[in-house]
C-alpha atoms as a PDB file:
ATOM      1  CA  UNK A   1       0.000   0.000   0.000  1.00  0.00           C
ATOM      2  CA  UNK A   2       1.303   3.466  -0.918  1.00  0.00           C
ATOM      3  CA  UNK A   3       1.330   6.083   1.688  1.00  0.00           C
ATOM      4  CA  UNK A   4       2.689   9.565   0.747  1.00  0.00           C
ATOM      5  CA  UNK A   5       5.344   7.721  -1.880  1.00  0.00           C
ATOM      6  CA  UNK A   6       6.017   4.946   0.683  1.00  0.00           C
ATOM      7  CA  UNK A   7       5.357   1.357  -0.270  1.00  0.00           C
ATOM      8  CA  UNK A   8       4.217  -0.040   3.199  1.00  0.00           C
ATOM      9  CA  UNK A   9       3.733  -4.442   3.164  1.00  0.00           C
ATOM     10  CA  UNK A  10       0.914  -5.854   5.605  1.00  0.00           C
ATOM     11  CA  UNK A  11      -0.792  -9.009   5.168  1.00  0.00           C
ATOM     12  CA  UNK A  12      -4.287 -10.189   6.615  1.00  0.00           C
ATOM     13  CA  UNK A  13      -8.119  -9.794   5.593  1.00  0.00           C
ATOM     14  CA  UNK A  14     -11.300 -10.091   6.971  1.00  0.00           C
ATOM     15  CA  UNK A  15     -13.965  -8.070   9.176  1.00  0.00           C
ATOM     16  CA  UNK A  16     -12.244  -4.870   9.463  1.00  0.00           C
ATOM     17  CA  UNK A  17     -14.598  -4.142  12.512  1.00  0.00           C
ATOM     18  CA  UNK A  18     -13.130  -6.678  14.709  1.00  0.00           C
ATOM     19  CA  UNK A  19     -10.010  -6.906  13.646  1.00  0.00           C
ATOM     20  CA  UNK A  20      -6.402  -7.512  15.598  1.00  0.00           C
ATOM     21  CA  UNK A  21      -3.392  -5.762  14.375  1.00  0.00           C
ATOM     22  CA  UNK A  22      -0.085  -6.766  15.206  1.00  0.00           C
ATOM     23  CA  UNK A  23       2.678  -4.104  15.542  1.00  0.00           C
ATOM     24  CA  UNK A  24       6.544  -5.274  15.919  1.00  0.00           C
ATOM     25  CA  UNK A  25       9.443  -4.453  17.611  1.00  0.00           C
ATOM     26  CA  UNK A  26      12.289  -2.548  16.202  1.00  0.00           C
ATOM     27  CA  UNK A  27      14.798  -4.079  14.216  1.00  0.00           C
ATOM     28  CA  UNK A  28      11.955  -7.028  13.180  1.00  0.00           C
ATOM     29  CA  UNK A  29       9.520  -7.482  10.752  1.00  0.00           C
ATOM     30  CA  UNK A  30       5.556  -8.368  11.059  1.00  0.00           C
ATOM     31  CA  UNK A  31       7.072 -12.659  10.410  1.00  0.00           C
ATOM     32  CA  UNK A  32       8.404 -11.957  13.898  1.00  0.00           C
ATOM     33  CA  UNK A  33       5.063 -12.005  14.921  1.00  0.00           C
ATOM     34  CA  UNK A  34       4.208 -15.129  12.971  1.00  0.00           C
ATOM     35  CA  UNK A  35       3.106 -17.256  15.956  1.00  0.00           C
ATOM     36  CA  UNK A  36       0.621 -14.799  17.102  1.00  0.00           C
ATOM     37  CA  UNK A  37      -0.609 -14.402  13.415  1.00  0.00           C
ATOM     38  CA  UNK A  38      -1.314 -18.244  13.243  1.00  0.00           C
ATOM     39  CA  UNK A  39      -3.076 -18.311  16.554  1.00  0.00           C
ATOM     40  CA  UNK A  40      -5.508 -16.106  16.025  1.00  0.00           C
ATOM     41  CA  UNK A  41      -6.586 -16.844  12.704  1.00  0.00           C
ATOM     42  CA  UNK A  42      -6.759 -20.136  13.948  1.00  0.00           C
ATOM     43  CA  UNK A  43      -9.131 -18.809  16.356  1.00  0.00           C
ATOM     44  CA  UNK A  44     -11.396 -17.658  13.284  1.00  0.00           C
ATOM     45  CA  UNK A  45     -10.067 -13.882  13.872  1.00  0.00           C
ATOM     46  CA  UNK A  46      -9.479 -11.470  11.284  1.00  0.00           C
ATOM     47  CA  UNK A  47      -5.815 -10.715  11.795  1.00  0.00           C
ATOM     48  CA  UNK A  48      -3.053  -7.596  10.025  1.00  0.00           C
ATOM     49  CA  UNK A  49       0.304  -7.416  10.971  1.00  0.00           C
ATOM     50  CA  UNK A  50       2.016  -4.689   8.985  1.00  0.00           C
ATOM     51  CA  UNK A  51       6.045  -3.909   8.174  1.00  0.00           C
ATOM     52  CA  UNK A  52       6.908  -0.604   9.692  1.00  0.00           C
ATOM     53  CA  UNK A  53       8.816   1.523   6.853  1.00  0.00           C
ATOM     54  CA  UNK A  54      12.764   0.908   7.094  1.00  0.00           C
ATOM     55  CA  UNK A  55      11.696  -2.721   8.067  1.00  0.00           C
ATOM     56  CA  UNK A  56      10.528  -6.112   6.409  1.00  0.00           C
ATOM     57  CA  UNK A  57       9.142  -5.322   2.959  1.00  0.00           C
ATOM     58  CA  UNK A  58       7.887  -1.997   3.216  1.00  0.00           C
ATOM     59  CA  UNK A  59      10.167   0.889   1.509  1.00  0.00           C
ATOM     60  CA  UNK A  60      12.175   2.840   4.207  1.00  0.00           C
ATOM     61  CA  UNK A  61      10.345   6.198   5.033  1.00  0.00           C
ATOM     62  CA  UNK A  62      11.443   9.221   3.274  1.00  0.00           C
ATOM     63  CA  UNK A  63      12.786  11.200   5.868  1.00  0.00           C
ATOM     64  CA  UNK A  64      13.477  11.246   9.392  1.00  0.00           C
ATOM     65  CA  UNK A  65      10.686  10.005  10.568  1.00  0.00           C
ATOM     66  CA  UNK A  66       9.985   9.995  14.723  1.00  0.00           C
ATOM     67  CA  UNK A  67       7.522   7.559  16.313  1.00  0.00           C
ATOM     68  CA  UNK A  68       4.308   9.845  15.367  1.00  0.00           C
ATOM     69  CA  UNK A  69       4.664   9.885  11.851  1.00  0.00           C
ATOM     70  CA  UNK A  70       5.657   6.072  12.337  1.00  0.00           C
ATOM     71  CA  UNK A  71       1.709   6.071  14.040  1.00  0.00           C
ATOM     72  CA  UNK A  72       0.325   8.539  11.058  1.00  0.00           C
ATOM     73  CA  UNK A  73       1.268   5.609   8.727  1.00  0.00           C
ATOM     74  CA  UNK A  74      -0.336   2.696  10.768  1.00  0.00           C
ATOM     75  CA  UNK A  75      -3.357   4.752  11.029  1.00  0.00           C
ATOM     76  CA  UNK A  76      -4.169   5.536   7.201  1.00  0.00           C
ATOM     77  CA  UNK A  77      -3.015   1.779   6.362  1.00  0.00           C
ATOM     78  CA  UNK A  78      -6.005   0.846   8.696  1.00  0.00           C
ATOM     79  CA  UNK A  79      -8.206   3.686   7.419  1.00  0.00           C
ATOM     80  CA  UNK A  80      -7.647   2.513   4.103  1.00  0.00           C
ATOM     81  CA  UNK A  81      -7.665  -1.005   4.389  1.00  0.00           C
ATOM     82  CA  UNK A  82     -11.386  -0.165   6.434  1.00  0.00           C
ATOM     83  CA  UNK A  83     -10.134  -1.766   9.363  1.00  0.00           C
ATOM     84  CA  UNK A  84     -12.196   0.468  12.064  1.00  0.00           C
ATOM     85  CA  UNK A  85     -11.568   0.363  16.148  1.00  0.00           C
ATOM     86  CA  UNK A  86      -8.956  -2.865  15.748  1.00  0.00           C
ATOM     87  CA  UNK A  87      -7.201  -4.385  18.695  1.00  0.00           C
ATOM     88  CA  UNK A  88      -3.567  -3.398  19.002  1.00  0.00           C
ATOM     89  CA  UNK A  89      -0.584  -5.940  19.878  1.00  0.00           C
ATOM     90  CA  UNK A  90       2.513  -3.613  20.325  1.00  0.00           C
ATOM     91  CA  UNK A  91       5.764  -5.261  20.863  1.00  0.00           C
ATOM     92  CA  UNK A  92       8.324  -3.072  22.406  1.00  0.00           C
ATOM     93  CA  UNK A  93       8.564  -0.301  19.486  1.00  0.00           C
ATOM     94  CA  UNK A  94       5.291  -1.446  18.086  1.00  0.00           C
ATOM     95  CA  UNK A  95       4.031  -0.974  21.945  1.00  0.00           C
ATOM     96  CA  UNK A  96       5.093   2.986  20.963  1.00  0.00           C
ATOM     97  CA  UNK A  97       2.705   3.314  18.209  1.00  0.00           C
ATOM     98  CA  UNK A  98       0.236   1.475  20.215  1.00  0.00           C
ATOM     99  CA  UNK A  99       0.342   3.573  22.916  1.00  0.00           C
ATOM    100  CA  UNK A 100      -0.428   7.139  20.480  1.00  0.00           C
ATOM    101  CA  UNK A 101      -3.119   5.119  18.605  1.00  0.00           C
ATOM    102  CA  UNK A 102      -4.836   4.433  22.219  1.00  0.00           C
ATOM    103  CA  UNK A 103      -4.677   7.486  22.798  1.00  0.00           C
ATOM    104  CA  UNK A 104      -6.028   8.784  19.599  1.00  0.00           C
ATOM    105  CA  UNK A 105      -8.906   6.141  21.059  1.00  0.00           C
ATOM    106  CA  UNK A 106      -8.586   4.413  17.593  1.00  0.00           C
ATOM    107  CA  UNK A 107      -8.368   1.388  18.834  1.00  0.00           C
ATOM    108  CA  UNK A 108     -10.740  -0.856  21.097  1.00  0.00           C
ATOM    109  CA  UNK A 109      -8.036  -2.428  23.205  1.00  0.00           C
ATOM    110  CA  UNK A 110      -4.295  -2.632  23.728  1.00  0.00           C
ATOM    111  CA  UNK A 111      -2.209  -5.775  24.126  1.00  0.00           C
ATOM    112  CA  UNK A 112       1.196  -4.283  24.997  1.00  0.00           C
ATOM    113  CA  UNK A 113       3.818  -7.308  25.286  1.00  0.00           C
ATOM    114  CA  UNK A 114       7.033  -6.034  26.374  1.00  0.00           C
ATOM    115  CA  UNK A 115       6.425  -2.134  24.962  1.00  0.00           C
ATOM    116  CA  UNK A 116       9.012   0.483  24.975  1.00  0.00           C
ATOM    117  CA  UNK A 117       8.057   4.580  25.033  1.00  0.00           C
ATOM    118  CA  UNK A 118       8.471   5.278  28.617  1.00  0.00           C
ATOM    119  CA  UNK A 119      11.025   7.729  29.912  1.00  0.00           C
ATOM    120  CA  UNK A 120      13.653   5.137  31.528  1.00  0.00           C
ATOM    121  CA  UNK A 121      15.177   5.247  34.716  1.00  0.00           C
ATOM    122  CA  UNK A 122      18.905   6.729  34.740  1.00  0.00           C
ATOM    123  CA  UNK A 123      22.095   5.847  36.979  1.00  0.00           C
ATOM    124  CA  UNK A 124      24.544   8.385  38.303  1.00  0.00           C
ATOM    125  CA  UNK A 125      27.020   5.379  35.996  1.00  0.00           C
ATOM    126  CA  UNK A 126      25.200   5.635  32.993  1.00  0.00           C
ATOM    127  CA  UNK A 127      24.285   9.591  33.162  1.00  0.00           C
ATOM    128  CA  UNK A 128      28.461   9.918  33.683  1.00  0.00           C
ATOM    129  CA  UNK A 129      29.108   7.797  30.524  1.00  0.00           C
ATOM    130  CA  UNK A 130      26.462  10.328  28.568  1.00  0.00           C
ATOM    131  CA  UNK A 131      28.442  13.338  29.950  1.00  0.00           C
ATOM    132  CA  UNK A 132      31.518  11.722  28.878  1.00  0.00           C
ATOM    133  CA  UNK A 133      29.905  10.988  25.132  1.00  0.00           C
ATOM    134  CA  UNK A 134      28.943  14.171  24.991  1.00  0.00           C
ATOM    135  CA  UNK A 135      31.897  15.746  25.686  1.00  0.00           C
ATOM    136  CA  UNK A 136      33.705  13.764  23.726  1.00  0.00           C
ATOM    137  CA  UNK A 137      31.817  14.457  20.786  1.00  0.00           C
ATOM    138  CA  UNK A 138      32.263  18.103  21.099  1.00  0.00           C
ATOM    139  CA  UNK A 139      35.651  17.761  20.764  1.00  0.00           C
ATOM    140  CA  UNK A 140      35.035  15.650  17.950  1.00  0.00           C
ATOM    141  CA  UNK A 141      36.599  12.568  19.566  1.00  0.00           C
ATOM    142  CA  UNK A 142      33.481  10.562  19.930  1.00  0.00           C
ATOM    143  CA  UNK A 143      34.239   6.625  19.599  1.00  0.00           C
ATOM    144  CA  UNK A 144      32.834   4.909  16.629  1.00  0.00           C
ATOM    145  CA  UNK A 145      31.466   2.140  18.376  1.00  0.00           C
ATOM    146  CA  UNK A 146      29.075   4.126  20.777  1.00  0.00           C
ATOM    147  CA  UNK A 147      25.418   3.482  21.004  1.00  0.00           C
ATOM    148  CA  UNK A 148      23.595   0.182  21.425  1.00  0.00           C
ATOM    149  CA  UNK A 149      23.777  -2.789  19.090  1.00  0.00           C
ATOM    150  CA  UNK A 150      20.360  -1.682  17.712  1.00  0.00           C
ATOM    151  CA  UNK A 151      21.708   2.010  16.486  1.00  0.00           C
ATOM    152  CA  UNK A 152      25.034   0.246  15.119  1.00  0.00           C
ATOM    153  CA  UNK A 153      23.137  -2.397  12.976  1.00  0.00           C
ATOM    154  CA  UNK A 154      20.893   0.751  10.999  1.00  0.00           C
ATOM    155  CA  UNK A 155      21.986   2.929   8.035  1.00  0.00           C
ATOM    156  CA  UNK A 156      23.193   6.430   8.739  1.00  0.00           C
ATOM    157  CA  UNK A 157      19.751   7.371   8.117  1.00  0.00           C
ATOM    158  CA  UNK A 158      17.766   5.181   9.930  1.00  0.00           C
ATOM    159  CA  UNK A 159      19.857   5.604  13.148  1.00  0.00           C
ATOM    160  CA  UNK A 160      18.439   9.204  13.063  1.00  0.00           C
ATOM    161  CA  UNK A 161      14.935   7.729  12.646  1.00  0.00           C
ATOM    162  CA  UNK A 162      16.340   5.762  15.601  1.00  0.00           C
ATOM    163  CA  UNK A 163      17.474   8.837  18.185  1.00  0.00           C
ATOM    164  CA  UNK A 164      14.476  10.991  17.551  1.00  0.00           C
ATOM    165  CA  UNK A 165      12.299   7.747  18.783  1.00  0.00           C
ATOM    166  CA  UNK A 166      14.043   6.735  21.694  1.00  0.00           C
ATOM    167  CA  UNK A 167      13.846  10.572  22.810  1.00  0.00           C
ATOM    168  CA  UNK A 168      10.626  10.635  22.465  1.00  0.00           C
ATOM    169  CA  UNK A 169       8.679   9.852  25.767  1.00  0.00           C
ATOM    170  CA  UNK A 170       4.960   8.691  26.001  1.00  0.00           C
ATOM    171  CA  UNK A 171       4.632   8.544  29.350  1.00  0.00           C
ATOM    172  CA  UNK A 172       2.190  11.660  29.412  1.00  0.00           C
ATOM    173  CA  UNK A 173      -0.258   9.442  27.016  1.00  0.00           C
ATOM    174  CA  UNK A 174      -1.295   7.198  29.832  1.00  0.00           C
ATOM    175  CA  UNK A 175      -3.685   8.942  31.587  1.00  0.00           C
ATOM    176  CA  UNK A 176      -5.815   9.322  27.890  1.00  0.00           C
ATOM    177  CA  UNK A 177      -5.657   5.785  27.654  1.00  0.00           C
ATOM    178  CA  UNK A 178      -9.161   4.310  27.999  1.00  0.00           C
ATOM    179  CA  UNK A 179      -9.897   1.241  26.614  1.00  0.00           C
ATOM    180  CA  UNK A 180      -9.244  -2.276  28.021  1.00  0.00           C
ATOM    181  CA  UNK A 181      -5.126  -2.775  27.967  1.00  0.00           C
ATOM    182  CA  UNK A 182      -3.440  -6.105  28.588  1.00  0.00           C
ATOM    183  CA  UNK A 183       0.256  -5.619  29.395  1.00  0.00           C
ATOM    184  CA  UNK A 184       2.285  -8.911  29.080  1.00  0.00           C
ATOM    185  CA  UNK A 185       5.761  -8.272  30.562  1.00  0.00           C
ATOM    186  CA  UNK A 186       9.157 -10.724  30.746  1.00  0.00           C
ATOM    187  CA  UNK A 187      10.456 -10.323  34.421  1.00  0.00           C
ATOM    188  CA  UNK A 188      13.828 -10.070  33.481  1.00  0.00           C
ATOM    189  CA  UNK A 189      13.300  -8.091  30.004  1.00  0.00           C
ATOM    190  CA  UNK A 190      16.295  -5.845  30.463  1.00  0.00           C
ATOM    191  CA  UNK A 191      15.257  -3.454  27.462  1.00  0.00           C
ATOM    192  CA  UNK A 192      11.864  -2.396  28.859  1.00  0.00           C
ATOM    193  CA  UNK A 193      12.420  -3.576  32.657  1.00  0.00           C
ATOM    194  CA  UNK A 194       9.788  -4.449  34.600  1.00  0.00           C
ATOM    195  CA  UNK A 195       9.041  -1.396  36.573  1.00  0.00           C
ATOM    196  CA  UNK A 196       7.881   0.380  32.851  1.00  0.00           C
ATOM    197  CA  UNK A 197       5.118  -2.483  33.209  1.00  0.00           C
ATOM    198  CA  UNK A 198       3.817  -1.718  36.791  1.00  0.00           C
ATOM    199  CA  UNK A 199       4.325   2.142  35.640  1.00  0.00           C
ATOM    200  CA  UNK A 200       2.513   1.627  32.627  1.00  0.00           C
ATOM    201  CA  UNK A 201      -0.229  -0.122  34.953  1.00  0.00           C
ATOM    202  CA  UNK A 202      -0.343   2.658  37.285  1.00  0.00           C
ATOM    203  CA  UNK A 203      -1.403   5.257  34.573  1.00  0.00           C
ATOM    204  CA  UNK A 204      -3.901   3.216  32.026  1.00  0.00           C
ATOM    205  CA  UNK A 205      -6.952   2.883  34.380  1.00  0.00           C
ATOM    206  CA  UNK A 206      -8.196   0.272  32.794  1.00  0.00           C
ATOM    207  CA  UNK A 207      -5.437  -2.336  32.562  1.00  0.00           C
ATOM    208  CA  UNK A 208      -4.045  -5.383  33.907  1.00  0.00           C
ATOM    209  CA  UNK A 209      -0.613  -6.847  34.278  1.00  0.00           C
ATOM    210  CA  UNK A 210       0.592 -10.551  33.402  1.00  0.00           C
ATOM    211  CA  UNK A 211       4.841 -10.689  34.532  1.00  0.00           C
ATOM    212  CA  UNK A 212       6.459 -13.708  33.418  1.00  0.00           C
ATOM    213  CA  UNK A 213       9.267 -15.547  35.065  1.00  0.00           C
ATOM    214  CA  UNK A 214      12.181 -16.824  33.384  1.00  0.00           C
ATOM    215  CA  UNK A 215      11.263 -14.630  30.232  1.00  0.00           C
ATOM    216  CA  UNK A 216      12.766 -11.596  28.798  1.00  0.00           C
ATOM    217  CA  UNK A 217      12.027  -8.983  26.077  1.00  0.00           C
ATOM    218  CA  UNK A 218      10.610 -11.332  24.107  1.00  0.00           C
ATOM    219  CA  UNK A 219       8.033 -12.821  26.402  1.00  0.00           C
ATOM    220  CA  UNK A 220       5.122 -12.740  23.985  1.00  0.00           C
ATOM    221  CA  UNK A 221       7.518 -15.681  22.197  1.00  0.00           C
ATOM    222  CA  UNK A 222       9.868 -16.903  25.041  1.00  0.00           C
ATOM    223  CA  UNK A 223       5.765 -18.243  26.977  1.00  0.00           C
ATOM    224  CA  UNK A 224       3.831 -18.035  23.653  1.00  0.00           C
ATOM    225  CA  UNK A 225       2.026 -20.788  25.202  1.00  0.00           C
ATOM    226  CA  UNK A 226       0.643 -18.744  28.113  1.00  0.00           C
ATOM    227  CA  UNK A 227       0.464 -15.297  25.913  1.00  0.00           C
ATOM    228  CA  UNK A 228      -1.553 -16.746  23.420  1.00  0.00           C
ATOM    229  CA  UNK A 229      -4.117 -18.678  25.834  1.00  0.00           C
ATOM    230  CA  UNK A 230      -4.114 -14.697  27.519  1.00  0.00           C
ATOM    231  CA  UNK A 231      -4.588 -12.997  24.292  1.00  0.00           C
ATOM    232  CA  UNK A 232      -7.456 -15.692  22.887  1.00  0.00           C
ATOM    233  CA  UNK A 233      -9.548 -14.574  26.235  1.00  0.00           C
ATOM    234  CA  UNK A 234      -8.359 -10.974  26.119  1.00  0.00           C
ATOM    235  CA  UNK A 235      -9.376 -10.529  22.081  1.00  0.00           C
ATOM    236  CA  UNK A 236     -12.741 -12.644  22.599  1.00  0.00           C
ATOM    237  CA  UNK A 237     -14.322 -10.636  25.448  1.00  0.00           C
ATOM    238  CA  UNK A 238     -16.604  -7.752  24.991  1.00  0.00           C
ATOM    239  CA  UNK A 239     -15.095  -4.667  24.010  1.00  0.00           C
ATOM    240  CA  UNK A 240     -15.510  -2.017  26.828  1.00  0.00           C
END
């Protein structure tokens, strides 16, 4: 599907009025939520999962895009393909552009598995090491190597996409959140710890929390057994 001069892949059909759409995590494509796909359909759901631009098949976006125009995109694919009020699985990033679309109350409820967008907790370690970056950089000494794996494995352009994301904080979208929200968290997911979960509890009123032991960020595949029994309840029950 075009949008603005952007080829952007998705797969899935059916009832666009009770529809689940599955958002990935960064770095991934929508076959990284393949397991989830063939749940639900098998469940006789109408199920999307769409390629974020820069990722999978879809083109990568035109310019430095940050995690709104990221949720622009999802919501004209879904406006387009007629899929009205879906529900929303967010993985980590994916979790991001959940979290705007909720509060844009276009969806009907949120399954957020793992979802990044909060404003993280800092150490007096970490915020030295930032100091030191920074002055390094001014200086124009900065080490090649510096950033996380995810920023060194983009393109120049993408890791710009990249810093204007994980700058951007969603933590004042919480409180706007209405709708039923199912948060499915690994206890030791050391990308999106735990306390973003019980944070992320505390400010959507209407939510409940699942933590699972001995999983990490990827819960939602590490106990697909358990997410998938959640999310078959969750997605079946009446809407809010």
């Amino acid at each position: 599907m075009d949008y603005n001069g952007t080829d952007v892949f998705y797969k899935g059909s059916g009832d666009g009025q009770n529809a689940v759409v599955l958002l990935h995590g960064w770095g991934a494509s929508s076959a990284a939520m393949d397991g989830v796909y063939k749940y639900l359909t098998g469940c006789g759901k109408a199920v999307y999962a769409i390629d974020f631009p820069g990722f999978g098949q879809s083109d990568f976006p035109p310019e430095t895009w940050g995690v709104y125009e990221y949720a622009d995109c999802v919501q004209y694919v879904l406006n387009s393909l007629g899929v009205r009020r879906p529900i929303l699985i967010g993985h980590s990033f994916g979790g991001r552009v959940a979290l705007i679309l909720g509060a844009r109350k276009v969806a009907s409820k949120l399954v957020l598995t793992d979802a990044a967008g909060l404003k993280p907790k800092m150490s007096l370690k970490k915020k030295w090491a930032i100091a030191r970056y920074k002055r390094a950089k001014r200086k124009g000494k900065a080490p090649q190597n510096a950033g996380s794996a995810d920023y060194a494995a983009l393109s120049p352009a993408m890791q710009k996409v990249f810093v204007r994301i994980v700058n951007t904080h969603l933590d004042g979208l919480l409180e706007k959140i209405d709708v039923p929200t199912l948060l499915f968290w690994g206890k030791e997911d050391r990308d999106t710890p735990p306390y973003m979960a019980r944070r992320m509890q505390k400010g959507i009123k209407n939510s409940g929390l699942i933590m699972m032991e001995h999983a990490g960020h990827f819960a939602y595949a590490e106990r697909s057994d358990v997410f998938h029994a959640a999310v078959g309840v969750f997605t079946s029950q009446s809407g809010e």
